[in-house]
C-alpha atoms as a PDB file:
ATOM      1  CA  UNK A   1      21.302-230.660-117.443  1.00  0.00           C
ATOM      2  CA  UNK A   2      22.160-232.272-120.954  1.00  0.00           C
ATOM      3  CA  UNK A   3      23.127-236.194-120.111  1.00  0.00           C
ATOM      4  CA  UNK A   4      25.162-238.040-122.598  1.00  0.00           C
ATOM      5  CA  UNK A   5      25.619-242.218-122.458  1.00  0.00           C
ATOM      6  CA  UNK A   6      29.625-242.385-123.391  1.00  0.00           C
ATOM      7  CA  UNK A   7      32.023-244.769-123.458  1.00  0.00           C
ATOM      8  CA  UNK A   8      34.954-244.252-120.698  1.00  0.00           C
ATOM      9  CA  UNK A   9      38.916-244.211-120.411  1.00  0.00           C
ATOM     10  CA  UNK A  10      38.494-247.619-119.606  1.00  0.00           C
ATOM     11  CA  UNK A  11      35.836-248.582-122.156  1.00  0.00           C
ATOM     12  CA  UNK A  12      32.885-248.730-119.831  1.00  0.00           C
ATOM     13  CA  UNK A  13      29.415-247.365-121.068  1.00  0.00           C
ATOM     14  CA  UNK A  14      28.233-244.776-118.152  1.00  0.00           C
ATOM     15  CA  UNK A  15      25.820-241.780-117.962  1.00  0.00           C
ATOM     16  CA  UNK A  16      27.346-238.395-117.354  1.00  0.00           C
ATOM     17  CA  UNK A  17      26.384-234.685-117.293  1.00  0.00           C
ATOM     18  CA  UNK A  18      27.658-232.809-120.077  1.00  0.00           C
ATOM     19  CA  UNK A  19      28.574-229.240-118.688  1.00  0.00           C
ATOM     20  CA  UNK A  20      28.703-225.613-120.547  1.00  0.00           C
ATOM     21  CA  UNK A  21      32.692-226.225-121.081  1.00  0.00           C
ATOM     22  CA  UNK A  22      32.294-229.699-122.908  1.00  0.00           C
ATOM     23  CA  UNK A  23      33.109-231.498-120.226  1.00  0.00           C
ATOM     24  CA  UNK A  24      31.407-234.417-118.665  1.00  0.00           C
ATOM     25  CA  UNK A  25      30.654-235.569-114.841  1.00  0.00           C
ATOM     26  CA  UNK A  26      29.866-239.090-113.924  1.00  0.00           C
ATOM     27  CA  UNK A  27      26.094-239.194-112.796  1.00  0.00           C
ATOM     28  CA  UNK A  28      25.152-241.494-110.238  1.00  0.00           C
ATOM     29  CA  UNK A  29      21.772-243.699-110.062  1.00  0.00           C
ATOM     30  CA  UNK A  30      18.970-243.882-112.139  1.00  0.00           C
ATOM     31  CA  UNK A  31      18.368-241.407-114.874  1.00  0.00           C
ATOM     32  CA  UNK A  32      14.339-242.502-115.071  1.00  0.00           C
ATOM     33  CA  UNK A  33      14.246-242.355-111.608  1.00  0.00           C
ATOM     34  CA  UNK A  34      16.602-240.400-109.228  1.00  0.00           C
ATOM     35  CA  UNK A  35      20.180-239.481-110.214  1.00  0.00           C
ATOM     36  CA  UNK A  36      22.947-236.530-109.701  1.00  0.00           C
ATOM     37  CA  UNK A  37      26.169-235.377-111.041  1.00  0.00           C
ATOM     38  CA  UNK A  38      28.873-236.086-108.874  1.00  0.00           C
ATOM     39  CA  UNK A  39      32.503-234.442-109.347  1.00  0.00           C
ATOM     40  CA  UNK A  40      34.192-237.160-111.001  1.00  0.00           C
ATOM     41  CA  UNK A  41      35.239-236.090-114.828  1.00  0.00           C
ATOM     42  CA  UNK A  42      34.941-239.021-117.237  1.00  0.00           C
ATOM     43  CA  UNK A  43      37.071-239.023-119.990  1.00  0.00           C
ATOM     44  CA  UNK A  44      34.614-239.330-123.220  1.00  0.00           C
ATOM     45  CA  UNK A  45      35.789-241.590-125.883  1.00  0.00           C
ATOM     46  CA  UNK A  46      32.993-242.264-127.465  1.00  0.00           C
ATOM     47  CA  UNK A  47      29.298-241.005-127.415  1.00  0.00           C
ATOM     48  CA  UNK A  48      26.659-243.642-127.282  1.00  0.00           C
ATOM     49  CA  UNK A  49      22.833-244.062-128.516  1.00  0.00           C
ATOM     50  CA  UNK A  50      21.152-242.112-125.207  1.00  0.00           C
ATOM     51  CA  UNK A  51      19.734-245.865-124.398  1.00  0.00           C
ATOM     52  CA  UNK A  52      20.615-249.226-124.418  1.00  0.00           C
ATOM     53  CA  UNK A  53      17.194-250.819-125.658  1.00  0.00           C
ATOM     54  CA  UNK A  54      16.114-254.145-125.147  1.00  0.00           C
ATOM     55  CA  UNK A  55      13.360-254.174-127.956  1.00  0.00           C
ATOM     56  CA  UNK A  56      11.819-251.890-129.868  1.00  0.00           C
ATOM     57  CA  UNK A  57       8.411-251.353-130.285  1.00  0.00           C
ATOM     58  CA  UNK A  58       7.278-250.261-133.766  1.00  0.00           C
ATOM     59  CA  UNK A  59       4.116-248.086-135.089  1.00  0.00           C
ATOM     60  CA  UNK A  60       3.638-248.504-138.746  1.00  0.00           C
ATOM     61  CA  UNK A  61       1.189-246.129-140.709  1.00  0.00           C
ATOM     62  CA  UNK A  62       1.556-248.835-143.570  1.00  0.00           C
ATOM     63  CA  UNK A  63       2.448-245.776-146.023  1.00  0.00           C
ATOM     64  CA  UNK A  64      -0.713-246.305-149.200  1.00  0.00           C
ATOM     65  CA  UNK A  65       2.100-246.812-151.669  1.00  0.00           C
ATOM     66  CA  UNK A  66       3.556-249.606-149.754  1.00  0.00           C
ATOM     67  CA  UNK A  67       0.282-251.354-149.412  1.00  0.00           C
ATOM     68  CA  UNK A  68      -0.588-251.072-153.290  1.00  0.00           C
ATOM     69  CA  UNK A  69       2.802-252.544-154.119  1.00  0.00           C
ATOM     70  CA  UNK A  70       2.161-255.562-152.241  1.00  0.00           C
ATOM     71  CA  UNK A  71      -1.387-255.678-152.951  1.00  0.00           C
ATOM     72  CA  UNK A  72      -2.899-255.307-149.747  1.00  0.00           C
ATOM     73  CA  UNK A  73      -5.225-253.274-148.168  1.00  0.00           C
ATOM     74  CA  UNK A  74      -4.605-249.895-146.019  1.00  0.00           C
ATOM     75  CA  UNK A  75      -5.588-250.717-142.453  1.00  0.00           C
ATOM     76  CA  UNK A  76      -7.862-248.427-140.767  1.00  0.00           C
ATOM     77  CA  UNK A  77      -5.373-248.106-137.609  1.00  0.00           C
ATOM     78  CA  UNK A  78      -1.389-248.572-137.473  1.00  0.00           C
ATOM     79  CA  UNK A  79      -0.021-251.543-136.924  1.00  0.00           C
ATOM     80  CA  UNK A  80       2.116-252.123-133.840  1.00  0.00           C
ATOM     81  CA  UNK A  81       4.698-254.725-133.977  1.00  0.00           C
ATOM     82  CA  UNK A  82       8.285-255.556-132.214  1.00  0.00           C
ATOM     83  CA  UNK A  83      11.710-255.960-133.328  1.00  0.00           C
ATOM     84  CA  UNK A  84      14.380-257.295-132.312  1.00  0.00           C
ATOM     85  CA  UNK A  85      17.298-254.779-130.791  1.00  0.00           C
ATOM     86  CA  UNK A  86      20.062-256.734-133.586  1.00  0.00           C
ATOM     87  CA  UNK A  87      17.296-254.893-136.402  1.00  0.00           C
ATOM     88  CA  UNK A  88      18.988-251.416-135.109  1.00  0.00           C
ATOM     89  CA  UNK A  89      22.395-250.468-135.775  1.00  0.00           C
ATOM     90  CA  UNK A  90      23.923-246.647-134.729  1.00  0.00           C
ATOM     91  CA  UNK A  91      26.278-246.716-137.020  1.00  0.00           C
ATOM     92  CA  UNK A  92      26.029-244.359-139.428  1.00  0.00           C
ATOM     93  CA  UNK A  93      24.706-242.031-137.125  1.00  0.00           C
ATOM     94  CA  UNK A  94      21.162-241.617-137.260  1.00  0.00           C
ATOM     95  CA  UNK A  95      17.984-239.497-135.220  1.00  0.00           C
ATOM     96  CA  UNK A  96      15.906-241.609-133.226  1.00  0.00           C
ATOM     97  CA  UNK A  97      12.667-240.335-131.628  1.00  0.00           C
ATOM     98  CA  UNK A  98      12.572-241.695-128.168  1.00  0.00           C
ATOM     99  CA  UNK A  99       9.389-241.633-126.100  1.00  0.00           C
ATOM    100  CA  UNK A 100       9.010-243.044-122.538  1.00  0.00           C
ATOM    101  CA  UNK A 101       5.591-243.790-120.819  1.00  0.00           C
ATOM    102  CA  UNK A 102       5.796-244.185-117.291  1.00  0.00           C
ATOM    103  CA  UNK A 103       3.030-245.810-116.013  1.00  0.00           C
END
């Protein structure tokens, strides 16, 4: 099943199942926990980031260049840090690499 976050007919961001003939079905429930396709077509207007994040956690490698331009050292282990969701915009389009860790 390929899902697809869309925005509606009536402007509404929902979850649907896109099927073989490029058309989509509303999914019901939660898509990280228990969910299904129901019958109802949704009319896509608009396709959407596949999440709606609420922050966004960062690993930086701290490239060597970047360190020697501003003169500090290369850490032994990334750095993890947070930003804020206004730091991400999805328009142009862009990839994002998603991971989710259930635990």
């Amino acid at each position: 099943m390929k899902i697809i976050r869309c925005l509606d007919g009536k402007g509404n961001s929902v979850y649907a199942s896109q099927q073989p003939d490029g058309a989509a079905l509303k999914i019901a429930g939660n898509i990280f926990d228990s969910f299904h396709a129901t019958h109802e077509k949704v009319e896509v207007k608009k396709l959407l980031a596949p999440v709606q994040p609420v922050s966004i956690i960062c690993i930086g490698l701290n490239y060597r260049k970047h360190a020697a331009e501003t003169g500090a050292e290369f850490p032994e282990v990334p750095v993890v840090f947070f930003k804020g969701i206004s730091a991400f915009r999805f328009s142009p389009p862009i990839r994002v690499h998603l991971v989710f860790i259930r635990g």
